[in-house]
Protein backbone atom coordinates (compact mmCIF):
# COMPACT_ATOMS: atom_id res chain seq x y z
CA UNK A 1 -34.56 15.12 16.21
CA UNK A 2 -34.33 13.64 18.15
CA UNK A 3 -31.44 11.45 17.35
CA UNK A 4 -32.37 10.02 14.38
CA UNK A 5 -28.82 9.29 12.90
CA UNK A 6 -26.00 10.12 15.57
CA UNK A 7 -22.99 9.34 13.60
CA UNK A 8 -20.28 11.70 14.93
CA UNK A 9 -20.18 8.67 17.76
CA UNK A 10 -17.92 6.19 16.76
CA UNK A 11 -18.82 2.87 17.27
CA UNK A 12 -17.53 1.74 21.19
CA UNK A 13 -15.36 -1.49 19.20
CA UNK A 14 -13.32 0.99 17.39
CA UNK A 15 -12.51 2.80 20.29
CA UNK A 16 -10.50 0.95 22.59
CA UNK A 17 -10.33 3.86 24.83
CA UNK A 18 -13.81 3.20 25.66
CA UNK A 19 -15.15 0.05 27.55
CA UNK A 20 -18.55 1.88 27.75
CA UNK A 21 -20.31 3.61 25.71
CA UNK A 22 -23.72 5.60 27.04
CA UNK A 23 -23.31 8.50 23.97
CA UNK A 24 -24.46 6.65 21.50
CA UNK A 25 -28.36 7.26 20.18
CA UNK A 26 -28.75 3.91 18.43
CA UNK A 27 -30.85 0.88 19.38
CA UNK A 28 -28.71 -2.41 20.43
CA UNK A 29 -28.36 -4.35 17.72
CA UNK A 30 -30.39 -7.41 19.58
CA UNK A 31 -33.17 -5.44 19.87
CA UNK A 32 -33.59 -4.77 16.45
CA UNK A 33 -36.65 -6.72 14.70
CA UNK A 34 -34.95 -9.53 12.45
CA UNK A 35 -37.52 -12.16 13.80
CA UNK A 36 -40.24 -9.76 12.58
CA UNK A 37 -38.65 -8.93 9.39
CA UNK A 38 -38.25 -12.02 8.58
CA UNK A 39 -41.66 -12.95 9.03
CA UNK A 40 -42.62 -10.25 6.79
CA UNK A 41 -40.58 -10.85 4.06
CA UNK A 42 -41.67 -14.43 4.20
CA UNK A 43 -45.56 -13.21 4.14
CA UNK A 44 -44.68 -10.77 0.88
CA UNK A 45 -42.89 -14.14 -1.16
CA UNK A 46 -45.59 -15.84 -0.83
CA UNK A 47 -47.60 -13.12 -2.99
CA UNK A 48 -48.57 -13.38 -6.26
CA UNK A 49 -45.54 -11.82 -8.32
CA UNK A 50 -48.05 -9.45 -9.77
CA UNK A 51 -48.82 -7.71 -6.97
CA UNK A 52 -45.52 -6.67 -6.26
CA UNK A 53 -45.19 -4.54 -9.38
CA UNK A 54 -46.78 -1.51 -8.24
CA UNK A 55 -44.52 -1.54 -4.95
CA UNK A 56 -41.44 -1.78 -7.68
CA UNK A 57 -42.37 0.91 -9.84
CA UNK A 58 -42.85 5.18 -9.23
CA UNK A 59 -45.19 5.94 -6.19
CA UNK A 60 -47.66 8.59 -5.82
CA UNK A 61 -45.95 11.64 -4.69
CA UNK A 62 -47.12 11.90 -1.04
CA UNK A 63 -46.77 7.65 -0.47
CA UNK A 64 -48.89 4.24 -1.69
CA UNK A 65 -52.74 5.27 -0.12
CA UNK A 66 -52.92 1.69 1.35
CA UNK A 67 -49.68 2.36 3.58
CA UNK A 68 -51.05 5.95 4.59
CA UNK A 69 -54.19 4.27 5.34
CA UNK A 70 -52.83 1.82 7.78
CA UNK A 71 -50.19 4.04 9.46
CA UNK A 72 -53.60 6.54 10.06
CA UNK A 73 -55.87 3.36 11.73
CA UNK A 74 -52.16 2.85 13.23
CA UNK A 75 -51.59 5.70 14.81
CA UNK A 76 -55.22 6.40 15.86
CA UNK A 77 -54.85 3.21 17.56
CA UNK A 78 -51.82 3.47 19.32
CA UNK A 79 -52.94 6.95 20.29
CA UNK A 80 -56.38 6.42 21.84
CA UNK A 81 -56.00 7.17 25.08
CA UNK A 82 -53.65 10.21 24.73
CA UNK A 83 -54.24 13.29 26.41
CA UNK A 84 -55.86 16.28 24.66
CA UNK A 85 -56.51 18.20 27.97
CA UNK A 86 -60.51 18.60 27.25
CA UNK A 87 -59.98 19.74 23.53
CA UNK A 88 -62.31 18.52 20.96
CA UNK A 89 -60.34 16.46 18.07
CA UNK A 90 -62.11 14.41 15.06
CA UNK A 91 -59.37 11.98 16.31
CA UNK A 92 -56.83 13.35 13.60
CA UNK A 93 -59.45 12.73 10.46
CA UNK A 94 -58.51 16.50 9.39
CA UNK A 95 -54.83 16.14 9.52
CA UNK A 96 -53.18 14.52 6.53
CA UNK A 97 -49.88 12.65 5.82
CA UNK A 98 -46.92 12.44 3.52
CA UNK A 99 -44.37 9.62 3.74
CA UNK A 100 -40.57 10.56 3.92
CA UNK A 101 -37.41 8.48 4.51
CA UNK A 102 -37.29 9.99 8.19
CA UNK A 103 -37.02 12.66 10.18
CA UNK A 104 -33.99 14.58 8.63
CA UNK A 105 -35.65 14.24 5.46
CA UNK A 106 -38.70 15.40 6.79
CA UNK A 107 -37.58 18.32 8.30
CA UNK A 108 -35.53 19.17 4.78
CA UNK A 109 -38.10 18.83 3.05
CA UNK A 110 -40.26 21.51 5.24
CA UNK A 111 -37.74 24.04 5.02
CA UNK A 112 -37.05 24.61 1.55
CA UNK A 113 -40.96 24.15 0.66
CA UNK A 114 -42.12 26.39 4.07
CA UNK A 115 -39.21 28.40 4.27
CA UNK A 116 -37.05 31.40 2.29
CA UNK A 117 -33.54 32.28 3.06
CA UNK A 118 -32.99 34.59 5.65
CA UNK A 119 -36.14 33.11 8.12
CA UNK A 120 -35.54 32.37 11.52
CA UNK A 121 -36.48 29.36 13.29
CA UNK A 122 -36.23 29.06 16.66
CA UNK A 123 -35.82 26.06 18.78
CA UNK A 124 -35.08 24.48 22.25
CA UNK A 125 -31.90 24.77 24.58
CA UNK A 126 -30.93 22.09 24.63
CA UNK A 127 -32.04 19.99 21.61
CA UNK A 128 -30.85 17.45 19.06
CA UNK A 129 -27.24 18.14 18.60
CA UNK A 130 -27.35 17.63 14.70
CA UNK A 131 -31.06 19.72 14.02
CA UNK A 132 -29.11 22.83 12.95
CA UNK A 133 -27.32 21.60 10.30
CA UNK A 134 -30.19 21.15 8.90
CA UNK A 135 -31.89 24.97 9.34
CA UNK A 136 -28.33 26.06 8.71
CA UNK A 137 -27.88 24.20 5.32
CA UNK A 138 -31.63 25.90 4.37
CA UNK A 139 -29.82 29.78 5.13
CA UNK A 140 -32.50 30.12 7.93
CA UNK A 141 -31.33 32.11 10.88
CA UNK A 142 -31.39 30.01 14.24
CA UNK A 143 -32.37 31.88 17.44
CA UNK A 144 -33.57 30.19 21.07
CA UNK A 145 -36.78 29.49 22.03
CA UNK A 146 -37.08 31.05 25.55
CA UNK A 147 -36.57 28.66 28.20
CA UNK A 148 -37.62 28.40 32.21
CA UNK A 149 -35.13 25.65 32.01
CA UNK A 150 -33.37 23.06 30.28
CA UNK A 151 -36.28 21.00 28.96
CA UNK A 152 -39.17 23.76 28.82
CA UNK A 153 -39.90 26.09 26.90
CA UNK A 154 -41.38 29.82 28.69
CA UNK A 155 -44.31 29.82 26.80
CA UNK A 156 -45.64 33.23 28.83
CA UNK A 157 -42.40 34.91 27.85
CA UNK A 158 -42.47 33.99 24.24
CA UNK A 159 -46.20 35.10 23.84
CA UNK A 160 -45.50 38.11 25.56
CA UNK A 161 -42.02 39.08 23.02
CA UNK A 162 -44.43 38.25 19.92
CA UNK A 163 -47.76 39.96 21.06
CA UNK A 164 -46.67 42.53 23.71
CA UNK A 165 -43.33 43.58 22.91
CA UNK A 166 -43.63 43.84 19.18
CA UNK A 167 -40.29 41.17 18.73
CA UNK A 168 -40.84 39.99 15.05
CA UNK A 169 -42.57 35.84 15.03
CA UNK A 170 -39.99 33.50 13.42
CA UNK A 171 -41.50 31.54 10.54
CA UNK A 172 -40.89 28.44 12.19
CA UNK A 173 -40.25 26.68 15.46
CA UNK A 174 -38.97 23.18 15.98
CA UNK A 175 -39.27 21.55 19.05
CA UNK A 176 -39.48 18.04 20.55
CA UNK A 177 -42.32 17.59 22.67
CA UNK A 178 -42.22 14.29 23.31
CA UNK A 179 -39.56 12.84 25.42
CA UNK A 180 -37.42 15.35 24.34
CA UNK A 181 -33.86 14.86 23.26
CA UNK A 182 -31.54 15.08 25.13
CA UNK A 183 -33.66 16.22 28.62
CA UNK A 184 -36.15 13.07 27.79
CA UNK A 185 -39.00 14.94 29.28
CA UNK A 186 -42.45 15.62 27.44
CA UNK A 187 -44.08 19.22 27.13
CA UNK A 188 -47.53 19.14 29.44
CA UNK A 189 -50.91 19.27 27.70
CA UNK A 190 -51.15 23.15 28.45
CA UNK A 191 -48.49 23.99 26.94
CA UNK A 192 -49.29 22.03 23.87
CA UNK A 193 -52.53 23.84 23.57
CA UNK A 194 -51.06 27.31 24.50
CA UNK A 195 -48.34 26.42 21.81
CA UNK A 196 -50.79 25.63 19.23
CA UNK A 197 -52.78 28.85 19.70
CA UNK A 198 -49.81 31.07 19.50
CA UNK A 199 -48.75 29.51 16.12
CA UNK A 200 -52.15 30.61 14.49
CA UNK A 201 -52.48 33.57 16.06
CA UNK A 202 -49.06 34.90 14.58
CA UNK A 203 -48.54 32.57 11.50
CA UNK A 204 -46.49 30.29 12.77
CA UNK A 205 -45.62 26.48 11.63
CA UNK A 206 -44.53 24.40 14.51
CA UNK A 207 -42.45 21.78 13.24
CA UNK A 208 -42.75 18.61 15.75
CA UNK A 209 -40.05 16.00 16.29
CA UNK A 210 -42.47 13.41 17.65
CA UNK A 211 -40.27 10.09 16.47
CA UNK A 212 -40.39 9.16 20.53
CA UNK A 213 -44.14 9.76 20.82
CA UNK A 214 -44.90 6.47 20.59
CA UNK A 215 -41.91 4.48 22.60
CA UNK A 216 -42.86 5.41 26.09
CA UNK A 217 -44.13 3.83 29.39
CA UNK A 218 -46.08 4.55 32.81
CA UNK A 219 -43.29 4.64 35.75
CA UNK A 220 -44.13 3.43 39.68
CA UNK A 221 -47.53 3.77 40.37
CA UNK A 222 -48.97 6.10 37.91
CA UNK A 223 -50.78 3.24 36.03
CA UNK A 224 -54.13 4.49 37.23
CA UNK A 225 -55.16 6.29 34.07
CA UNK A 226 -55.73 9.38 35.69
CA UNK A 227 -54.41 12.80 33.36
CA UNK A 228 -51.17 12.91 35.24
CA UNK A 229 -50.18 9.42 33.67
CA UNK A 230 -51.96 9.92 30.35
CA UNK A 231 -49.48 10.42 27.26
CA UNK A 232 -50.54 13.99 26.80
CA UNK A 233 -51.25 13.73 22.63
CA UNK A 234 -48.96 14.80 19.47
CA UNK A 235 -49.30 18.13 18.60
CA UNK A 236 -51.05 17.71 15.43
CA UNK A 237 -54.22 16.70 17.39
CA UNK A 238 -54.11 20.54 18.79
CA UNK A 239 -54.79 22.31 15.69
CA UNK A 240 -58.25 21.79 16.14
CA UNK A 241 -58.16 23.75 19.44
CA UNK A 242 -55.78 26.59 18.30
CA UNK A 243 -57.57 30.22 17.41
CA UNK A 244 -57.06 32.32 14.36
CA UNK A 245 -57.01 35.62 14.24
CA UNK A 246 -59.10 37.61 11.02
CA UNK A 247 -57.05 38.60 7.91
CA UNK A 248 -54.60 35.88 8.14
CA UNK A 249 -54.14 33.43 5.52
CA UNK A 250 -57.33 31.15 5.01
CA UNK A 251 -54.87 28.13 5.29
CA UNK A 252 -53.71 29.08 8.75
CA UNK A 253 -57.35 28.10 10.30
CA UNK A 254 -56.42 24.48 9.78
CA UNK A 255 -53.50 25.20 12.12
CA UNK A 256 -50.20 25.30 12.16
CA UNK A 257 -48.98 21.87 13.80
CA UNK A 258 -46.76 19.75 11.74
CA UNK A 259 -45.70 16.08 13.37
CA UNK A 260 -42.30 14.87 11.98
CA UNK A 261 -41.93 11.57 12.80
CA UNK A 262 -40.72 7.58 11.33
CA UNK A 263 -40.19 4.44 11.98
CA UNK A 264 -36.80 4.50 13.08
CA UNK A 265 -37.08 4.46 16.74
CA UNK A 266 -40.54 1.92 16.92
CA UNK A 267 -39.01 -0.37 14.16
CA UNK A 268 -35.88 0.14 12.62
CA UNK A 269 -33.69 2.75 11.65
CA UNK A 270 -32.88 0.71 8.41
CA UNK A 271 -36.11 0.78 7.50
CA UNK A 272 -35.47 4.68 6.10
CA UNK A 273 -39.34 5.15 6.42
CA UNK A 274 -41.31 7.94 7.93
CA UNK A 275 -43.72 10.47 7.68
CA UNK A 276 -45.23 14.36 7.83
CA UNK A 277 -48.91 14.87 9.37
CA UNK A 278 -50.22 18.33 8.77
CA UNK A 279 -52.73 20.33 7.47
CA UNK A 280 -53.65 19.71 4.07
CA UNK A 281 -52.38 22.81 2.68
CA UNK A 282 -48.50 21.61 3.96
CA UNK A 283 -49.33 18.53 2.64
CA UNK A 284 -49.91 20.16 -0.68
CA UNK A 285 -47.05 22.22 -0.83
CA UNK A 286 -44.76 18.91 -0.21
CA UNK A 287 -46.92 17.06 -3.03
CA UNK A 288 -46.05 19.55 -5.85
CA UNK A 289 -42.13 20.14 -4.45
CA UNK A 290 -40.29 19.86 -7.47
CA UNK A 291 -37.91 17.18 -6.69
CA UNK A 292 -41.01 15.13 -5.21
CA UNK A 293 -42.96 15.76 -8.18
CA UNK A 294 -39.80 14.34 -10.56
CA UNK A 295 -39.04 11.12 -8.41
CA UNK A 296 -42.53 10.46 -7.68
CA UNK A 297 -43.07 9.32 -3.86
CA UNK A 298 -40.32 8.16 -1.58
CA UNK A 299 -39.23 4.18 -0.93
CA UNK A 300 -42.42 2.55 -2.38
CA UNK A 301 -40.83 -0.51 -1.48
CA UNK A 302 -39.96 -0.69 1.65
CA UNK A 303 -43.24 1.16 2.55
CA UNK A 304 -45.05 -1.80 1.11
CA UNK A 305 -43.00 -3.86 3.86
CA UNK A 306 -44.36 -1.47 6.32
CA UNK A 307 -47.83 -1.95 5.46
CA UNK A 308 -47.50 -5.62 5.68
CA UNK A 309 -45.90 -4.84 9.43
CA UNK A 310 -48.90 -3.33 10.10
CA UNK A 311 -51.75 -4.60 8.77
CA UNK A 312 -50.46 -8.17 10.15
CA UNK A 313 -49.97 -7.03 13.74
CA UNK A 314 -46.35 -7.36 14.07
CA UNK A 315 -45.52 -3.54 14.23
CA UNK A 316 -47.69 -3.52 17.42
CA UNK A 317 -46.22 -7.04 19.36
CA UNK A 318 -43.14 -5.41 19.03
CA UNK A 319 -43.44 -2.20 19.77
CA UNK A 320 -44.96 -3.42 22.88
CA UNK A 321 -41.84 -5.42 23.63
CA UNK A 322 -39.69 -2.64 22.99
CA UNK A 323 -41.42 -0.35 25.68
CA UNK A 324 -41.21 -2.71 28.06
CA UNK A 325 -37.65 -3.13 27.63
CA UNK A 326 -36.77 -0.12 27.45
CA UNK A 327 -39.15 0.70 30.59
CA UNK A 328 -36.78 -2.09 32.36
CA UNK A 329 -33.43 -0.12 31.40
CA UNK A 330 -34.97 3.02 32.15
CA UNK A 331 -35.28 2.25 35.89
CA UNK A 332 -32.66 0.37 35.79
CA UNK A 333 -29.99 2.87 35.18
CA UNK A 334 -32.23 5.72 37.07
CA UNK A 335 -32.19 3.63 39.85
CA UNK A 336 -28.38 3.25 39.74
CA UNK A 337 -27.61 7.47 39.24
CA UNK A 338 -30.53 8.20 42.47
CA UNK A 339 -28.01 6.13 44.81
CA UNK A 340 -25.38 8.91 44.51
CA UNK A 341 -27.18 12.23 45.76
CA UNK A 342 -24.88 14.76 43.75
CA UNK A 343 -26.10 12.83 40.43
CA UNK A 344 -29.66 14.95 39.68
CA UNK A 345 -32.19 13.05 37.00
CA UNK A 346 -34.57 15.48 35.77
CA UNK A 347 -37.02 12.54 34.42
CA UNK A 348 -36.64 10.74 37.57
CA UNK A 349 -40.26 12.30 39.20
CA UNK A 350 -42.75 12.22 35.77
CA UNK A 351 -45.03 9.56 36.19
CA UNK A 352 -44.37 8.54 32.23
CA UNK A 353 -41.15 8.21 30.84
CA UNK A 354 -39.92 7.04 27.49
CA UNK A 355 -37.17 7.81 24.43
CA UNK A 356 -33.95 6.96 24.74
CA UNK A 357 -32.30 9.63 26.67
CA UNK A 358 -31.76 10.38 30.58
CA UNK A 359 -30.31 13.87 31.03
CA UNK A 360 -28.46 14.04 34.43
CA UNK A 361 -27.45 17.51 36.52
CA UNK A 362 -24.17 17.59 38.08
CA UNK A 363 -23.34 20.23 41.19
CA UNK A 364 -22.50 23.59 39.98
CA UNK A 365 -19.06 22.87 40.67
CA UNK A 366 -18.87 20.15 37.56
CA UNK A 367 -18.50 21.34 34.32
CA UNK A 368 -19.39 17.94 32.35
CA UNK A 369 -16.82 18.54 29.79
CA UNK A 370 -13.76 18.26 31.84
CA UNK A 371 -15.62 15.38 33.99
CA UNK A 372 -16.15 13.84 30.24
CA UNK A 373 -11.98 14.24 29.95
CA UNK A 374 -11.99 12.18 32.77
CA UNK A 375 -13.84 9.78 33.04
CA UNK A 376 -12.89 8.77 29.44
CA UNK A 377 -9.27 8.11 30.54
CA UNK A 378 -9.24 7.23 33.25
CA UNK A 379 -12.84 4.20 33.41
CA UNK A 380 -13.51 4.58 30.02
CA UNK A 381 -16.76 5.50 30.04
CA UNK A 382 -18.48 8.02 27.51
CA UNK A 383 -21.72 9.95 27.38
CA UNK A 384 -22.39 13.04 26.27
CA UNK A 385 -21.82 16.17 27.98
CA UNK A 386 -24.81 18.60 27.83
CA UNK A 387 -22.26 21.37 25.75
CA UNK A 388 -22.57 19.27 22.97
CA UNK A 389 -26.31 20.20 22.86
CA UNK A 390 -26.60 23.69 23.15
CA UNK A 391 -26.90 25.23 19.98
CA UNK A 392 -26.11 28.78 21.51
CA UNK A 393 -22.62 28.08 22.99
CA UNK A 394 -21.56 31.89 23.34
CA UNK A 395 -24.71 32.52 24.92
CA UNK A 396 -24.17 33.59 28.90
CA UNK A 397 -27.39 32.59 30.65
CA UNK A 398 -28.48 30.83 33.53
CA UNK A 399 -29.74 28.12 31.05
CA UNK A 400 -26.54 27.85 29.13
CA UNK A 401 -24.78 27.52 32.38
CA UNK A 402 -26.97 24.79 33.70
CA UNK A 403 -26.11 22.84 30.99
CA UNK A 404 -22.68 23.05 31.07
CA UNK A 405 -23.27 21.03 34.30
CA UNK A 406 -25.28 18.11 32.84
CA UNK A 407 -25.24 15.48 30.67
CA UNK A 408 -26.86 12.96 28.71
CA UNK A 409 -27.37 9.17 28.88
CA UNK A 410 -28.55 6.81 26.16
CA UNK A 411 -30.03 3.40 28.15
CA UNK A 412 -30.53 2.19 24.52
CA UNK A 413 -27.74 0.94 22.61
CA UNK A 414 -25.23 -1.28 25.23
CA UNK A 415 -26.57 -4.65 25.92
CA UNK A 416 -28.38 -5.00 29.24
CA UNK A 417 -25.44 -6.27 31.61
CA UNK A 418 -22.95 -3.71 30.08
CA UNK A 419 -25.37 -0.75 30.49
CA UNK A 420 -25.62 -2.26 34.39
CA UNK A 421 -21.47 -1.96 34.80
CA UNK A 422 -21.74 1.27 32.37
CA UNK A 423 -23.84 3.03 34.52
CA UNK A 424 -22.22 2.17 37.78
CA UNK A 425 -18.85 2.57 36.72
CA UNK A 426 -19.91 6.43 35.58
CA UNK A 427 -21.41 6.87 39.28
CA UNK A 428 -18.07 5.63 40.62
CA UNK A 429 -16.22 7.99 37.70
CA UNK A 430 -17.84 10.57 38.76
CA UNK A 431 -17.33 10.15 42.61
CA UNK A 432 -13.44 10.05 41.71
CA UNK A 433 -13.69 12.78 39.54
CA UNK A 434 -15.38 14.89 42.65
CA UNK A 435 -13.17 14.15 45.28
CA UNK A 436 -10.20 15.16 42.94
CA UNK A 437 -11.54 18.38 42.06
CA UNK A 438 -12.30 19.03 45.79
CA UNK A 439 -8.59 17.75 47.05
């Protein structure tokens, strides 16, 4: 999902092969919100100890109303301003939510209430390099998306295999719209709406890693508010637009958008807190889930720590300090890869970036595994080459081949001085690396 829990990285200090370490999807550990935290937990002891006995007992299934209610006048908020490309939306009012414990759980939880054994889902090449476990681990069949290139998705072609050329719809596609990891770019406003109608048309659920939506920031100049530099908006705000066709299932007209996101990447991924928005018939489906409906709803707790992180202002102060650090690091490390000519950053041109990932073309000539090899022994420097993100590996296409030639860069987790001599020492691996493949 885009990266919420990217374990098979070992940490860099238990390595001593590597000095740096751009793989790794985590936020630095100085970045993480233990002033804010603290303040919070602070605010909550000085409660009266009766109020905290609903947060300490069973929840309702789909999460504690006043923490849905906040996250909604949260997220409306936050996403005022977004993009919808001329499309009438009651601002999200029809959508409704279900609190998880993130992302992965999220997207569980979809499949084995959405899904049967045997379905196909399709999704991006390249995408999150753990996703399939998931669909795997649910007995769904994983196929491609059709791409134009790594980072978009040919939404002509895939209309035209559904509706033209009589190829079977899957029953669900996931895809990360937003700041997409690894290729950290962001689907445009057409194709959201194009995306949206297709899914109702042919029964579709669009399952939506949107846990970067939020973390972004305007690049150069593009500050002028015009659509180019809007945030185009989450794909749940598109349902409203979508079309549906007559004798489908009277739940399809609501649409067939789901947004999978938490509070891992704006907060913390300790936290263990996120949510679902989607029409009210997925909602229900999740609601009366049999393991949902045993437990009652998830981490009552900690979401009443989340309300108070809301509702007190603290979420937003720092998630505005966050973007703008991570806007710094951003052009920082781009600025760094556009001195050497044969490094190509796809991001590098969009006048709004955001996420945690830069995804980097090499020449033709470069397959980044064997530069990986490399540059780990020899300046001990990791990322991640752009194999490790194709789900298809035996497929033999242009896109799959493009790949093979990039990689991707996490400006996140090292601290900022060692992300400086990290990023520079991998233009200066890679400029060894070249001249000793072309000796």
């Amino acid at each position: 999902m885009s990266g919420n829990n990217e374990q098979p990285s070992p940490p860099p200090h238990k390595d001593p092969f590597v000095r740096y370490n751009l793989y790794r999807g985590h936020p630095n550990d100085m970045l993480l919100p233990q002033y804010e935290m603290q303040a919070i937990m602070s605010s909550l002891l000085e409660e009266d100890k009766d109020s905290w006995k609903k947060y300490l007992n069973y929840g309702a299934n789909a999460g504690d109303g006043r923490l849905i209610s906040a996250l909604r006048s949260f997220l409306l908020q936050r996403t005022a301003n977004d993009d919808l490309g001329g499309v009438t939306c009651d601002g999200g009012t029809a959508s409704e939510f279900f609190i998880t414990t993130g992302v992965s759980h999220g997207l569980e939880l979809l499949c084995s209430t959405c899904t049967n054994p045997g379905d196909e889902i399709w999704i991006e090449k390249p995408t999150y390099f753990l996703c399939t476990r998931i669909f795997t681990g649910n007995r769904l069949i994983v196929k491609s998306l059709p791409m134009l290139n790594p980072g978009k998705i040919d939404i002509d072609r895939l209309v035209n295999m559904v509706e033209k050329d009589g190829v079977s719809p899957p029953k669900m596609i996931y895809i990360i719209p937003s700041y997409h990891n690894p290729t950290g770019m962001s689907m445009s406003v057409e194709d959201r709406k194009r995306l949206a109608s297709f899914a109702v048309r042919n029964g579709v659920l669009v399952v939506c890693d949107e846990v970067y939506h939020l973390l972004d920031f305007e690049r150069g100049s593009h500050g002028d508010n015009s659509s180019s530099s809007l945030r185009p908006a989450g794909m749940a705000r598109f349902n409203a637009h979508a079309h549906s066709l007559d004798g489908k299932d009277s739940d399809i007209i609501q649409g067939c958008c789901i947004s999978v996101s938490s509070f891992t990447k704006i907060f913390a991924p300790g936290v263990r807190l996120g949510w679902i928005e989607a029409p009210s018939f997925i909602i229900q489906r999740l609601s009366c889930y049999g393991y949902i409906d045993s437990q009652g709803g998830n981490a009552p707790f900690m979401g009443n720590i989340m309300t108070n992180a809301i509702t007190s202002g603290l979420l937003d102060s720092y998630l505005d300090k966050l973007r703008k650090e991570y806007k710094e690091r951003y052009e920082l490390v781009c600025g760094i890869l556009q001195e050497e000519s044969r490094i190509s950053v796809l991001s590098c041109n969009e006048p709004r970036a955001g996420g945690y990932f830069i995804w980097v073309k090499f020449p033709p000539t470069v397959t980044a595994d064997d530069f990986l090899s490399y540059s780990l022994d020899t300046y001990g420097v990791r990322f991640m080459a752009g194999a490790k993100t194709n789900p298809f590996p035996d497929e033999d296409d242009d896109i799959s081949t493009a790949i093979k030639s990039s990689a991707r860069i996490c400006f996140a987790d090292l601290n900022r001085e060692d992300l400086r001599k990290g990023t520079e020492t991998f233009v200066e691996a890679f400029q060894s690396y070249i001249t000793s493949i072309e000796a």
